[in-house]
N, C-alpha and C. Protein backbone atom coordinates (compact mmCIF):
# COMPACT_ATOMS: atom_id res chain seq x y z
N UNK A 1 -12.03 -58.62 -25.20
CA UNK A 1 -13.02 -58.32 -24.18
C UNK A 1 -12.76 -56.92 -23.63
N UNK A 2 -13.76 -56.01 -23.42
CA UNK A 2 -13.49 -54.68 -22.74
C UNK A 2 -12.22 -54.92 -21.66
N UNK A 3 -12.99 -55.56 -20.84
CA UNK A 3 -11.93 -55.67 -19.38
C UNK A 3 -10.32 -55.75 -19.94
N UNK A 4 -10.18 -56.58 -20.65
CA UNK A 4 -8.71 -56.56 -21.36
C UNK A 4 -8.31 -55.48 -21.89
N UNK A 5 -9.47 -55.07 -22.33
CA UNK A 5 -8.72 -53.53 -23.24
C UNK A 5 -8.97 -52.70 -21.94
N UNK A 6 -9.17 -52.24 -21.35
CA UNK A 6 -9.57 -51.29 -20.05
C UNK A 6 -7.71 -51.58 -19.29
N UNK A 7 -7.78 -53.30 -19.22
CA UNK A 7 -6.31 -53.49 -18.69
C UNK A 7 -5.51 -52.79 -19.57
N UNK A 8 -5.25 -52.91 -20.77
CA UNK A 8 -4.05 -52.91 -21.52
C UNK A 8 -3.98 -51.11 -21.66
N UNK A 9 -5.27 -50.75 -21.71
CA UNK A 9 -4.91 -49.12 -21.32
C UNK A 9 -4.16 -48.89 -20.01
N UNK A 10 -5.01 -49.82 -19.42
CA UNK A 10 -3.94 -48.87 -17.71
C UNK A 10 -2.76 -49.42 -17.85
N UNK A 11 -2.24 -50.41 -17.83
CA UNK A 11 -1.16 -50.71 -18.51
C UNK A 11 -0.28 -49.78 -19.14
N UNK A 12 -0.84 -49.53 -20.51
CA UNK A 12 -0.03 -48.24 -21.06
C UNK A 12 0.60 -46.97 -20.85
N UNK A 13 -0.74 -46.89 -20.10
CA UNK A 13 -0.66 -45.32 -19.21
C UNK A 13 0.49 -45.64 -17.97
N UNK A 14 0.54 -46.66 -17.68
CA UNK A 14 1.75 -46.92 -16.22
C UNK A 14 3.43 -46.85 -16.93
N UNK A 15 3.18 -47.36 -18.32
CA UNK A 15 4.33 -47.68 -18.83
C UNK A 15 4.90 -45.97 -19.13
N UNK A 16 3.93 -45.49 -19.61
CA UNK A 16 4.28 -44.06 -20.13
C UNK A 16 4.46 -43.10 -18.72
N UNK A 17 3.89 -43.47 -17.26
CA UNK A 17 4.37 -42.45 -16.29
C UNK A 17 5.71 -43.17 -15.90
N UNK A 18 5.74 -44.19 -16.29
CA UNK A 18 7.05 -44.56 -15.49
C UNK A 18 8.37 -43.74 -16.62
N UNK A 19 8.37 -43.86 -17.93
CA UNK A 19 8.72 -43.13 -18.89
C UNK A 19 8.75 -41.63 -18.43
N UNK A 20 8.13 -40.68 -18.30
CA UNK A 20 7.80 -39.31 -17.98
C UNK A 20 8.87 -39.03 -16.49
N UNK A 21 8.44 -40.00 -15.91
CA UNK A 21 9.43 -39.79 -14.32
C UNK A 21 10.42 -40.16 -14.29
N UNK A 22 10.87 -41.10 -15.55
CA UNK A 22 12.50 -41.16 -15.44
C UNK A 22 12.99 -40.05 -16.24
N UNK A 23 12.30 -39.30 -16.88
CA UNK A 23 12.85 -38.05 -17.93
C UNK A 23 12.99 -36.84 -16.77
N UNK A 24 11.82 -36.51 -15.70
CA UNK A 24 11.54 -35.53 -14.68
C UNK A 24 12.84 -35.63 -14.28
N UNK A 25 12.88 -36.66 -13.82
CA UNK A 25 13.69 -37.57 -12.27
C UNK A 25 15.26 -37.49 -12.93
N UNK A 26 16.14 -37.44 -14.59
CA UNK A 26 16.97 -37.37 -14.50
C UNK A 26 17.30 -35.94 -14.86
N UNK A 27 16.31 -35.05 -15.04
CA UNK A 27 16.61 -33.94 -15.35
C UNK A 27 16.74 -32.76 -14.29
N UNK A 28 16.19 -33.70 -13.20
CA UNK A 28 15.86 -32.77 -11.61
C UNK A 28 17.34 -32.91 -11.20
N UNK A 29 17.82 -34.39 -11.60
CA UNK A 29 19.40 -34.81 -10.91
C UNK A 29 20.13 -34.00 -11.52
N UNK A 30 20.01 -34.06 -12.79
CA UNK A 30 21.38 -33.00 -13.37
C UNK A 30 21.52 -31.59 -12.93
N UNK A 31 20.34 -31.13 -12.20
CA UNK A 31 20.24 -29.70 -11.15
C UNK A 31 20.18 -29.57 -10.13
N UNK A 32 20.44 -30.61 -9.17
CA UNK A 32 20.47 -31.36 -8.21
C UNK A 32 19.41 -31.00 -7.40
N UNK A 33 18.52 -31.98 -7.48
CA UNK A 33 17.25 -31.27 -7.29
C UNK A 33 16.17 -32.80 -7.18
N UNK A 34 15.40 -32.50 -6.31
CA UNK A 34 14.78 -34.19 -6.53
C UNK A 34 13.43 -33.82 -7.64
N UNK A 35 12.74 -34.33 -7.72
CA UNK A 35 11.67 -34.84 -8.40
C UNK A 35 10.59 -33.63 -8.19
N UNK A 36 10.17 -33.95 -6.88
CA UNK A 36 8.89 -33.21 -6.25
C UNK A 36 9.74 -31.23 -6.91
N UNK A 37 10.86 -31.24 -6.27
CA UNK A 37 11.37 -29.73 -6.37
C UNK A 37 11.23 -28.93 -7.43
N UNK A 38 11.85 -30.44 -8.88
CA UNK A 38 11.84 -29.86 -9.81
C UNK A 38 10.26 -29.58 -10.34
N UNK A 39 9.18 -30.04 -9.85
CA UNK A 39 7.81 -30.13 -10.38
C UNK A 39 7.38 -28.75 -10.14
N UNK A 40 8.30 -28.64 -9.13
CA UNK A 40 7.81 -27.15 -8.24
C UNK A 40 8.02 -26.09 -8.84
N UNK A 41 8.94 -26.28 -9.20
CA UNK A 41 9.46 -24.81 -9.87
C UNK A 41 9.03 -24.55 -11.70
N UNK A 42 8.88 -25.89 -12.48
CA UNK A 42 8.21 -25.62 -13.59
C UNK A 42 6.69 -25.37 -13.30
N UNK A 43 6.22 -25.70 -12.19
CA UNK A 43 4.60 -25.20 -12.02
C UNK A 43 4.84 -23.71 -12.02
N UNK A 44 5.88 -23.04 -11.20
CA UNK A 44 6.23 -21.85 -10.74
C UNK A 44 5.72 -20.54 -11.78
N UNK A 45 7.16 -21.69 -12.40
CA UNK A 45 7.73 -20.68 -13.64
C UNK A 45 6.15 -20.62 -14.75
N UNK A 46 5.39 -21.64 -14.69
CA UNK A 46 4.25 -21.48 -15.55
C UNK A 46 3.58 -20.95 -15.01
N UNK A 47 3.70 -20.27 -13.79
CA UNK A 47 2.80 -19.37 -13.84
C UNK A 47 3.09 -17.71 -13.98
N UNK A 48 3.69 -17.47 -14.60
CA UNK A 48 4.17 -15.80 -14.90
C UNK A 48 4.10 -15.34 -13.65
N UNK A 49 5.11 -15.59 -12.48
CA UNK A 49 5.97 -14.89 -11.61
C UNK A 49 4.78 -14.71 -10.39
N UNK A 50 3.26 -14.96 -10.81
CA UNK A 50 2.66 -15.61 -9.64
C UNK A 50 3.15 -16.15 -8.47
N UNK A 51 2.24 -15.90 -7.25
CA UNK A 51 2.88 -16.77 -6.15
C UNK A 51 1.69 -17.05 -5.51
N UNK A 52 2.21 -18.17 -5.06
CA UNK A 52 1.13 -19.65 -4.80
C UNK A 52 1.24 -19.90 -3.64
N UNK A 53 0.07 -20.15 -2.83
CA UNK A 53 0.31 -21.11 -1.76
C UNK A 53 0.98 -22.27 -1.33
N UNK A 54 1.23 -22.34 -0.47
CA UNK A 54 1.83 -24.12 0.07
C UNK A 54 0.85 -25.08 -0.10
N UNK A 55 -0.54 -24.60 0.37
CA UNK A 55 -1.50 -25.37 0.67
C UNK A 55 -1.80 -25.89 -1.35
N UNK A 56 -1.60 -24.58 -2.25
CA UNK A 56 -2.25 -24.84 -3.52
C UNK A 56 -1.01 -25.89 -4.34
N UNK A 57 0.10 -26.14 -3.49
CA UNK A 57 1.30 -26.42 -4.04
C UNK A 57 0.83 -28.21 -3.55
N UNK A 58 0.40 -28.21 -2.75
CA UNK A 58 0.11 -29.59 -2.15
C UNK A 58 -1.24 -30.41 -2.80
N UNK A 59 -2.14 -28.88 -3.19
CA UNK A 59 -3.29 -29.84 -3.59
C UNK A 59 -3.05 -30.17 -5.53
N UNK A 60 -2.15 -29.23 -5.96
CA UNK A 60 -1.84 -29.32 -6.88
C UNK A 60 -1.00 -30.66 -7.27
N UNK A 61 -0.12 -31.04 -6.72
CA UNK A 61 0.74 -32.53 -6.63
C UNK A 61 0.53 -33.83 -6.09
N UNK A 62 -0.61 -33.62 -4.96
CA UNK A 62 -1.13 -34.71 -4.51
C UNK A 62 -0.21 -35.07 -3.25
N UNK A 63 0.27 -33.78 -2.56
CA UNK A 63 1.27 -34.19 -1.21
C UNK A 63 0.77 -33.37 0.01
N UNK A 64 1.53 -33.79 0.64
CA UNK A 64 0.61 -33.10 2.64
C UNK A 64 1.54 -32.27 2.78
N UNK A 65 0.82 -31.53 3.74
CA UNK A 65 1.71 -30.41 3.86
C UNK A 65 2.96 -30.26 3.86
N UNK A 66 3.37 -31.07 5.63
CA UNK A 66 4.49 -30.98 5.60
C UNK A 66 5.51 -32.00 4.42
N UNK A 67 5.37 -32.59 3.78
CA UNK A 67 6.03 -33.07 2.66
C UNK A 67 6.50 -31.54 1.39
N UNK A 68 5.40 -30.59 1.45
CA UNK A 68 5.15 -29.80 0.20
C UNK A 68 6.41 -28.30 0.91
N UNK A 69 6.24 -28.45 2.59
CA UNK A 69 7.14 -27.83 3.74
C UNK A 69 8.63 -28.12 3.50
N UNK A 70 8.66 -29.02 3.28
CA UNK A 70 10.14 -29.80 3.19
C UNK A 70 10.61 -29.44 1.99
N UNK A 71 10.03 -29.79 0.95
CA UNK A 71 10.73 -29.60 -0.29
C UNK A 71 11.01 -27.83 -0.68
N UNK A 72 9.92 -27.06 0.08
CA UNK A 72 9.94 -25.82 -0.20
C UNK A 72 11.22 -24.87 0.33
N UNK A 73 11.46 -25.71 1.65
CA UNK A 73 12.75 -25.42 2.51
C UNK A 73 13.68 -25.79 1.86
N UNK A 74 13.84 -26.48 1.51
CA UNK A 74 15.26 -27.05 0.37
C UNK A 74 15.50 -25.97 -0.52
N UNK A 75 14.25 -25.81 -1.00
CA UNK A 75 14.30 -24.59 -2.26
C UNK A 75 14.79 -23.31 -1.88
N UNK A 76 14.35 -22.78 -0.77
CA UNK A 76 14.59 -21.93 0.15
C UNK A 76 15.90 -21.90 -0.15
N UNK A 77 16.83 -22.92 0.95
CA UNK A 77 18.07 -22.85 1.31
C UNK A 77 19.14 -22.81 -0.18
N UNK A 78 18.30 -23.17 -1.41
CA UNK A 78 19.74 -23.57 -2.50
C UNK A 78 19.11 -22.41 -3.37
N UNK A 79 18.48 -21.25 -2.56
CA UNK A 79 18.16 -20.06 -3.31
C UNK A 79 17.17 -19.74 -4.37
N UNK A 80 16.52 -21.02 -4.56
CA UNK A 80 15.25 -20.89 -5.46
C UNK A 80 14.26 -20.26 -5.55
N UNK A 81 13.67 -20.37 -4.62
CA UNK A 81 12.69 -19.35 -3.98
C UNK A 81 12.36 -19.03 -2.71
N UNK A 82 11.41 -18.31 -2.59
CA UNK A 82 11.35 -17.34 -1.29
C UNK A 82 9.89 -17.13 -0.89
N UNK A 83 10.18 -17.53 0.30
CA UNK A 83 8.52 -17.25 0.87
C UNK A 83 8.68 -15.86 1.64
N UNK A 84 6.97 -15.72 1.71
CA UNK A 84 6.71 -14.46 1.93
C UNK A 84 5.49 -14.71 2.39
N UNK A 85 4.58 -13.49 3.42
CA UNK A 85 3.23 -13.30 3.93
C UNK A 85 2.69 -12.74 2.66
N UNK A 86 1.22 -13.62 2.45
CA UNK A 86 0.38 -13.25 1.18
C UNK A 86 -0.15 -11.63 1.47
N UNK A 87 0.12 -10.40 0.64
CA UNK A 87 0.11 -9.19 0.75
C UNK A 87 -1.75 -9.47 1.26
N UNK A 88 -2.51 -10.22 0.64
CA UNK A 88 -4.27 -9.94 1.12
C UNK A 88 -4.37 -10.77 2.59
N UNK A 89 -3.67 -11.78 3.31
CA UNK A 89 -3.75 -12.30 4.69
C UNK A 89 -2.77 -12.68 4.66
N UNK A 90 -1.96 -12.13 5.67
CA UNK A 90 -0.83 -12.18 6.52
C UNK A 90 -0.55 -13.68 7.27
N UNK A 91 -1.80 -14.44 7.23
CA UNK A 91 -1.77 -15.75 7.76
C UNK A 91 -1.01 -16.92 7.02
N UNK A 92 -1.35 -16.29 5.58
CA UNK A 92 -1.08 -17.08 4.61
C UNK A 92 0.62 -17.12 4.05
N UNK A 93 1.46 -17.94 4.05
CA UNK A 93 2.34 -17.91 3.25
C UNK A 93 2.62 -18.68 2.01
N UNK A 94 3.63 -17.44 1.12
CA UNK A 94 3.19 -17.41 -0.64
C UNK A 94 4.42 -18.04 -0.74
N UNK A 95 4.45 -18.29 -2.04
CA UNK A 95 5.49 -19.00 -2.56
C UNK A 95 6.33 -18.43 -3.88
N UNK A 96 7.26 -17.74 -4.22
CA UNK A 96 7.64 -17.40 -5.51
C UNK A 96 8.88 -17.30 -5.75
N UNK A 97 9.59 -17.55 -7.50
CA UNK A 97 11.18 -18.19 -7.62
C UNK A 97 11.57 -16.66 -7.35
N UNK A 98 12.89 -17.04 -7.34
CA UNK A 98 13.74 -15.99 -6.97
C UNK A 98 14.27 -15.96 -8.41
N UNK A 99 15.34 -14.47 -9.15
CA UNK A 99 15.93 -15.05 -9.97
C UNK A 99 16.49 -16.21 -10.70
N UNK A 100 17.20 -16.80 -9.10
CA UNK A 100 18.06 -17.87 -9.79
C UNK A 100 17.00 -19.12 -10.08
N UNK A 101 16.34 -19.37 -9.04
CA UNK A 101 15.12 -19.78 -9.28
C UNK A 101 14.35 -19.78 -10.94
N UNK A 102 14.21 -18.97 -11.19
CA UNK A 102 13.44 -18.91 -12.80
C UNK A 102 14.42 -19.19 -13.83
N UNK A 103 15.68 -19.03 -13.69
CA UNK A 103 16.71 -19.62 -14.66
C UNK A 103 16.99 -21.11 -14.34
N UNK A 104 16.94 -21.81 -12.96
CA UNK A 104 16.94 -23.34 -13.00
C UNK A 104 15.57 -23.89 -13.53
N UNK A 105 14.26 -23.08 -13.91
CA UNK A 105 13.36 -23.85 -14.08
C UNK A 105 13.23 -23.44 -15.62
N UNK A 106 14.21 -22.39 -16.10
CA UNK A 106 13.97 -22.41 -17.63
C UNK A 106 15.03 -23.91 -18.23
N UNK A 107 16.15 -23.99 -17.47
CA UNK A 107 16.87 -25.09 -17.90
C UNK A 107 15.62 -26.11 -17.84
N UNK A 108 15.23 -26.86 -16.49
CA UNK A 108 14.20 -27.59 -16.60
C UNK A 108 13.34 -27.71 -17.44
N UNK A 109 12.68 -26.98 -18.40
CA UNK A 109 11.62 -27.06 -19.52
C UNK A 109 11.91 -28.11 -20.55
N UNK A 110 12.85 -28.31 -20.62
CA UNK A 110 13.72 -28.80 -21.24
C UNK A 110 13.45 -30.86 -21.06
N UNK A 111 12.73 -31.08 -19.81
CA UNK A 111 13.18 -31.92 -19.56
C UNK A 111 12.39 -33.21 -20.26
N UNK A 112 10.91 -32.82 -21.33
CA UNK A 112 10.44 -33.51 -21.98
C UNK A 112 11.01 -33.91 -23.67
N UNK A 113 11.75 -32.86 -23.84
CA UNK A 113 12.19 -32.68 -25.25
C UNK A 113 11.96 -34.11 -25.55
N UNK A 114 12.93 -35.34 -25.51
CA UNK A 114 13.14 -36.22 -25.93
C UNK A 114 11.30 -37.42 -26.06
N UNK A 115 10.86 -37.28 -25.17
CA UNK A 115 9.50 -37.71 -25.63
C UNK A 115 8.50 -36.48 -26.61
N UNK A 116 8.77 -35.80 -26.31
CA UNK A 116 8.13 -34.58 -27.25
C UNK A 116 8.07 -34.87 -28.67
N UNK A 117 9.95 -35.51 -29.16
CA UNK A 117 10.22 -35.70 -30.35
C UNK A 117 9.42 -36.81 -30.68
N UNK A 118 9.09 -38.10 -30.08
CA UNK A 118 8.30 -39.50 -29.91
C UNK A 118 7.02 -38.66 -30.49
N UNK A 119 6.31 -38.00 -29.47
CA UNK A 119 5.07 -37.65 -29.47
C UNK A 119 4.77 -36.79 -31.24
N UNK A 120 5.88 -35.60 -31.32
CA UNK A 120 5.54 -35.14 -32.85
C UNK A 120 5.79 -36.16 -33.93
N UNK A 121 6.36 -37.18 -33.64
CA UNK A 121 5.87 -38.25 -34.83
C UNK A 121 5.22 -39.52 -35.03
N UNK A 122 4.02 -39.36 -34.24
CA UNK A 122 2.63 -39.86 -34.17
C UNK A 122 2.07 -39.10 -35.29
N UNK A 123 1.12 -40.02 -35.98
CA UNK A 123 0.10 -39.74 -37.19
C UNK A 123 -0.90 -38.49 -36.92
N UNK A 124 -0.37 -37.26 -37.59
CA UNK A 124 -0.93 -36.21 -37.31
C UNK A 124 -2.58 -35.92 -37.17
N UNK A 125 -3.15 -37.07 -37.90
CA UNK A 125 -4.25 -37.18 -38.54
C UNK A 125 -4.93 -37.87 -36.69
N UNK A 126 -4.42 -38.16 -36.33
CA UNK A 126 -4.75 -38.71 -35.10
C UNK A 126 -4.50 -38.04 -33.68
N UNK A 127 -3.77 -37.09 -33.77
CA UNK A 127 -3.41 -36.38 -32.48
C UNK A 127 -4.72 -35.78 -31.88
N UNK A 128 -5.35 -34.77 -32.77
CA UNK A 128 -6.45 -34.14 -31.76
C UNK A 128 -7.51 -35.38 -31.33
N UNK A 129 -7.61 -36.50 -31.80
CA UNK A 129 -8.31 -37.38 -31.04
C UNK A 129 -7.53 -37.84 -29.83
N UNK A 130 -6.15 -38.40 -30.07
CA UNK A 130 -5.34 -38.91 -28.46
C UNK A 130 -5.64 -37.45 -27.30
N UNK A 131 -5.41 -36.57 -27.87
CA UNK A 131 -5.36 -35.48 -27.03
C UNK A 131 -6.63 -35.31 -26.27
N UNK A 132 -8.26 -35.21 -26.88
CA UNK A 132 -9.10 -35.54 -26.27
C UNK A 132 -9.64 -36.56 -25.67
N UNK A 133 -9.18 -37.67 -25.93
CA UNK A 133 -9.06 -38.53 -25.22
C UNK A 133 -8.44 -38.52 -24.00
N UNK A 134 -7.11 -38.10 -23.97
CA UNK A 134 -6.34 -38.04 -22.70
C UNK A 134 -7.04 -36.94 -21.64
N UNK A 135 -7.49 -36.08 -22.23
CA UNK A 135 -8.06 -34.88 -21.51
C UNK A 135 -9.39 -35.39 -20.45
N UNK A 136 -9.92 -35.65 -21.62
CA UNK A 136 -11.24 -36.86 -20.94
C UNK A 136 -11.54 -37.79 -19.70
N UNK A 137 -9.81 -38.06 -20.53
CA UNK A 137 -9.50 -39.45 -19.14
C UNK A 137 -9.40 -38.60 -17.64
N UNK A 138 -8.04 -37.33 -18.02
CA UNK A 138 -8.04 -36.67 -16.61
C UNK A 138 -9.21 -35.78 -15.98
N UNK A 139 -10.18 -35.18 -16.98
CA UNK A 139 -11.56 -34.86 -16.43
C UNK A 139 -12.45 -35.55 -15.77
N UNK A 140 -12.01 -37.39 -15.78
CA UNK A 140 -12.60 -38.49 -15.13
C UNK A 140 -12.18 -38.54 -13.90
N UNK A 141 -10.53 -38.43 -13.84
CA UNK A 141 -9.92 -38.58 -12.50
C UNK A 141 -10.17 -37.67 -12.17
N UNK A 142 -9.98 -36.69 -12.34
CA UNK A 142 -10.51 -35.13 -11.90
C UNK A 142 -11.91 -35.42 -10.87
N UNK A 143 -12.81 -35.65 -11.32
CA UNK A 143 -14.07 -35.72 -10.57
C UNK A 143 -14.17 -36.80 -9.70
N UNK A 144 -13.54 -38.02 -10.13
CA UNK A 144 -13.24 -39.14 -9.17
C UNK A 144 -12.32 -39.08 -7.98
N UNK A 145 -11.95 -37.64 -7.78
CA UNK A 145 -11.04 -37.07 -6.58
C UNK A 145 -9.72 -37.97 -6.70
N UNK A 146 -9.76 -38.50 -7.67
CA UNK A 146 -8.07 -38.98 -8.38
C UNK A 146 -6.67 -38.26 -8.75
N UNK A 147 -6.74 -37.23 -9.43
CA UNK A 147 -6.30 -36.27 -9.40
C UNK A 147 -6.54 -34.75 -9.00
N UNK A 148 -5.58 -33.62 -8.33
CA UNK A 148 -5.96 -32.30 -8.66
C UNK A 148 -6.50 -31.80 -9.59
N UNK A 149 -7.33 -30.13 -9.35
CA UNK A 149 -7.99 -29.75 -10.27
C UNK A 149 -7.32 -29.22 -11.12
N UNK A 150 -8.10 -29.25 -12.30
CA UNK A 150 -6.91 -28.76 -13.84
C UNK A 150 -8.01 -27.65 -14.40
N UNK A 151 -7.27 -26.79 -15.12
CA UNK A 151 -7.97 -25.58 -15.86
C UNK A 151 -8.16 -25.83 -17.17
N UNK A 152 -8.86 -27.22 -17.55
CA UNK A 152 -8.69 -27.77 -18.32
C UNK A 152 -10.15 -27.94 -18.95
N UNK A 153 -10.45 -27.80 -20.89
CA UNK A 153 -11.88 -27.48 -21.41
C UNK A 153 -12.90 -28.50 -20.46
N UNK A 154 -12.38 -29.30 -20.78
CA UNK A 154 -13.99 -30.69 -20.08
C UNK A 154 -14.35 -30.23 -18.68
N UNK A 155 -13.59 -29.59 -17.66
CA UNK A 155 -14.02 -29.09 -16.29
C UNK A 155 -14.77 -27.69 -16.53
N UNK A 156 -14.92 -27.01 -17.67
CA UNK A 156 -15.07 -25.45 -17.50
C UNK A 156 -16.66 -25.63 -17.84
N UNK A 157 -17.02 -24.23 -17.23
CA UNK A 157 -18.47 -23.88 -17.31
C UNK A 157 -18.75 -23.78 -18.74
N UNK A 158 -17.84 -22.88 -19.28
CA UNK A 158 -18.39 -22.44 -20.85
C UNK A 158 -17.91 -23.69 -21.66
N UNK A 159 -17.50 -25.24 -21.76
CA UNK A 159 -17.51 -25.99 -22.44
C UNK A 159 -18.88 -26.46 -22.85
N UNK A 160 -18.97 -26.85 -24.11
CA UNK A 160 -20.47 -27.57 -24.30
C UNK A 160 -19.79 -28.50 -25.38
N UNK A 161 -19.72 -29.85 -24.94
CA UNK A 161 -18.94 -30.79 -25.15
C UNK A 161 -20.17 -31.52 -26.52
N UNK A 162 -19.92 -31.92 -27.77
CA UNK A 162 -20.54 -32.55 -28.92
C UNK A 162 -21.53 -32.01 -29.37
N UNK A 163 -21.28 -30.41 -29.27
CA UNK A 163 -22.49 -29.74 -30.45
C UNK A 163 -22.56 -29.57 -31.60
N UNK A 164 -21.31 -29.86 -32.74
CA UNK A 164 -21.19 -30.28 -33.91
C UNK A 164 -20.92 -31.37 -34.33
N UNK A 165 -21.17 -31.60 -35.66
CA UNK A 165 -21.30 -32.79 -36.62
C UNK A 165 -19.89 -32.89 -36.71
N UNK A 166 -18.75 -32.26 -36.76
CA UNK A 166 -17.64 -32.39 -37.03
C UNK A 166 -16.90 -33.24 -36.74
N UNK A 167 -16.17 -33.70 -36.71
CA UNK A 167 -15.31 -34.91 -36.08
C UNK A 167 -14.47 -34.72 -35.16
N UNK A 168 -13.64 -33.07 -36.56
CA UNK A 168 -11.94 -32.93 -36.02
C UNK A 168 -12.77 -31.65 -35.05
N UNK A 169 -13.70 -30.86 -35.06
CA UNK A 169 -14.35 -30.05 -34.39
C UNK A 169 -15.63 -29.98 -33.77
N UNK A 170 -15.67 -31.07 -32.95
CA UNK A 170 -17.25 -31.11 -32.11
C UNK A 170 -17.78 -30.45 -31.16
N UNK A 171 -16.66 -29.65 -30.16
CA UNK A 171 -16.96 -29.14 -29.31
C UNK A 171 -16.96 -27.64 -29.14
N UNK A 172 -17.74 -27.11 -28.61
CA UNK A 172 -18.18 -25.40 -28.78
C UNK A 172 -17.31 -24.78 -27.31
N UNK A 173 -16.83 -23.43 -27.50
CA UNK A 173 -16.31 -22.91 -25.89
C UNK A 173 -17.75 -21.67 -26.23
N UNK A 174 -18.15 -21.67 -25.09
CA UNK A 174 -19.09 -20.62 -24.69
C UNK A 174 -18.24 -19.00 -24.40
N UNK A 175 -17.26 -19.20 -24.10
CA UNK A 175 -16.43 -17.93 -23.83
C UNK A 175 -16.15 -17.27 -25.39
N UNK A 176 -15.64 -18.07 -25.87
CA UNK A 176 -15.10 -17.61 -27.30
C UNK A 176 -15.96 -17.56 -28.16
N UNK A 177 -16.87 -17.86 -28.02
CA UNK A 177 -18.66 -18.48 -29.22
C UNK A 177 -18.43 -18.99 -30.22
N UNK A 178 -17.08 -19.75 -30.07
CA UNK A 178 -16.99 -20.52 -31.40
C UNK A 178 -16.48 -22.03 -30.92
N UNK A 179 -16.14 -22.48 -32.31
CA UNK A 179 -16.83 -24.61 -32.60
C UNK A 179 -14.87 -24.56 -31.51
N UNK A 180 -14.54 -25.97 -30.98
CA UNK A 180 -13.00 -25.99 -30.69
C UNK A 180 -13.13 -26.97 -31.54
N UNK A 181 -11.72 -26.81 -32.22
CA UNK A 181 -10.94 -28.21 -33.23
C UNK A 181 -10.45 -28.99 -32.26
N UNK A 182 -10.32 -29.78 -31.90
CA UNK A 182 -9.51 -31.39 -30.96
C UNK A 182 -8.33 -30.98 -30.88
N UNK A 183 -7.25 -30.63 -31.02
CA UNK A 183 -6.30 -30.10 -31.22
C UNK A 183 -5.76 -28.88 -30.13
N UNK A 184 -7.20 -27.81 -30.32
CA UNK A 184 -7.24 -26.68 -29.26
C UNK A 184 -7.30 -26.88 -28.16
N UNK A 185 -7.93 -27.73 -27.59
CA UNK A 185 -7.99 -28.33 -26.36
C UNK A 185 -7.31 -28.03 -25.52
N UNK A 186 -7.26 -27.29 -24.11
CA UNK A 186 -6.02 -26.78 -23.68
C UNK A 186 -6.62 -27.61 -22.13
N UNK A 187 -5.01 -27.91 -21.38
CA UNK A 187 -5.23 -28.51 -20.20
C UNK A 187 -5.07 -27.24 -18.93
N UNK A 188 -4.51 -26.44 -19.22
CA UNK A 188 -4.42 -25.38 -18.51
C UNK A 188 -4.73 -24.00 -19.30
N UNK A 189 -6.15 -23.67 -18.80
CA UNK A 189 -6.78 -22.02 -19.41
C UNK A 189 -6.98 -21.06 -18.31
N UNK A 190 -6.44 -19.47 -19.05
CA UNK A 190 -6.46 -18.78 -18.05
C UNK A 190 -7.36 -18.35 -17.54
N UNK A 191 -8.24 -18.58 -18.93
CA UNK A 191 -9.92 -18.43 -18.57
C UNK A 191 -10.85 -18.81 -18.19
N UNK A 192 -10.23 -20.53 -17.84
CA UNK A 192 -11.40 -21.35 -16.98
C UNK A 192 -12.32 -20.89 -16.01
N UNK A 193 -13.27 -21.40 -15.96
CA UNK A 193 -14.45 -21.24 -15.15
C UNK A 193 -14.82 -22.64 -14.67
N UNK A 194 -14.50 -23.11 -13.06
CA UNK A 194 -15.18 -24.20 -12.45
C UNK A 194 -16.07 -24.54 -12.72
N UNK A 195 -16.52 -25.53 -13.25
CA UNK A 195 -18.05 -25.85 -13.55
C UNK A 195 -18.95 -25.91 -11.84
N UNK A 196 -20.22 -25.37 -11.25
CA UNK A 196 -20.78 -25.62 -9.85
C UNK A 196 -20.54 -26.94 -10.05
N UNK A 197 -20.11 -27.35 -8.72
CA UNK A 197 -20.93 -28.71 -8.48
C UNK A 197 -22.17 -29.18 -7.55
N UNK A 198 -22.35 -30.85 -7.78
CA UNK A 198 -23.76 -30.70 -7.95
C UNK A 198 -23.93 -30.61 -6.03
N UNK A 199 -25.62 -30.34 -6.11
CA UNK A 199 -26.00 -30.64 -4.07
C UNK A 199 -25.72 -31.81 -3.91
């Protein structure tokens, strides 16, 4: 029955975050570092030396301020990073690693390896479908104010989602003017464009 299969997906998906957060969660410990901190600083570090708001740090993780305050102060104090007044409003304070900072979050990268290896030996022939699929799913939560926003194809303006016959390649990027293979699919682009939303 759908409903069963609808269960046994969410199901899956719970089994696999609980999986993901014990990999985060023991890799944050071995740097002594909790969970939320370590999230912090691989967002950081992905962003090429960028610096971010508190406020974008909160809507990005799904935490309140002062929770996103706390953890940032920690970071602060064990030298990670360093806040600062945003150079365009002075109102605003930025967020960015410090040296030592970008060397605890290159160790951190580290901290999926072992599902990574799981994941590269899944049936190759099948990946760019799980992958759009999964993408799909978070473009659902995405709009269902379930999750933060992602820079991800299914949210962007220039996606035009099943304009080829293709299977492994159905979907077109308007930026690039060419077909995407399932595969290409990226969850974070630098080139995204918000799709408007509606009145």
């Amino acid at each position: 029955m759908p409903d069963d299969v609808n269960a046994k997906i969410t199901a899956a998906l719970e089994r696999l975050a609980v999986a993901l957060h014990k990999s985060l969660w023991d890799a944050a410990y071995a740097q002594d570092l909790s969970a939320t901190q370590a999230q912090m600083l691989l967002y950081l570090i992905s962003l090429d030396d960028s610096e971010v708001s508190m406020s974008e740090l909160a809507s990005r993780f799904g935490l309140t301020l002062p929770t996103v305050s706390d953890a940032v102060r920690s970071l602060v104090e064990k030298g990670l990073v360093e806040q600062r007044r945003a150079p365009r409003d002075g109102r605003i304070r930025v967020v960015a690693l410090t040296p030592a900072g970008r060397r605890r979050a290159r160790h951190l990268q580290h901290w999926a390896d072992a599902i990574r290896q799981q994941v590269a030996a899944l049936d190759p022939n099948t990946k760019g479908t799980f992958l759009a699929c999964l993408l799909d799913l978070i473009a659902r939560l995405q709009r269902a104010g379930l999750v933060s926003l992602t820079r991800q194809c299914q949210t962007c303006l220039y996606f035009q989602p099943h304009r080829y016959s293709n299977p492994d390649a159905p979907h077109h990027c308007g930026l690039l003017n060419q077909p995407l293979h399932l595969t290409e699919l990226r969850l974070h682009c630098p080139d995204h464009t918000t799709l408007p939303t509606s009145p």
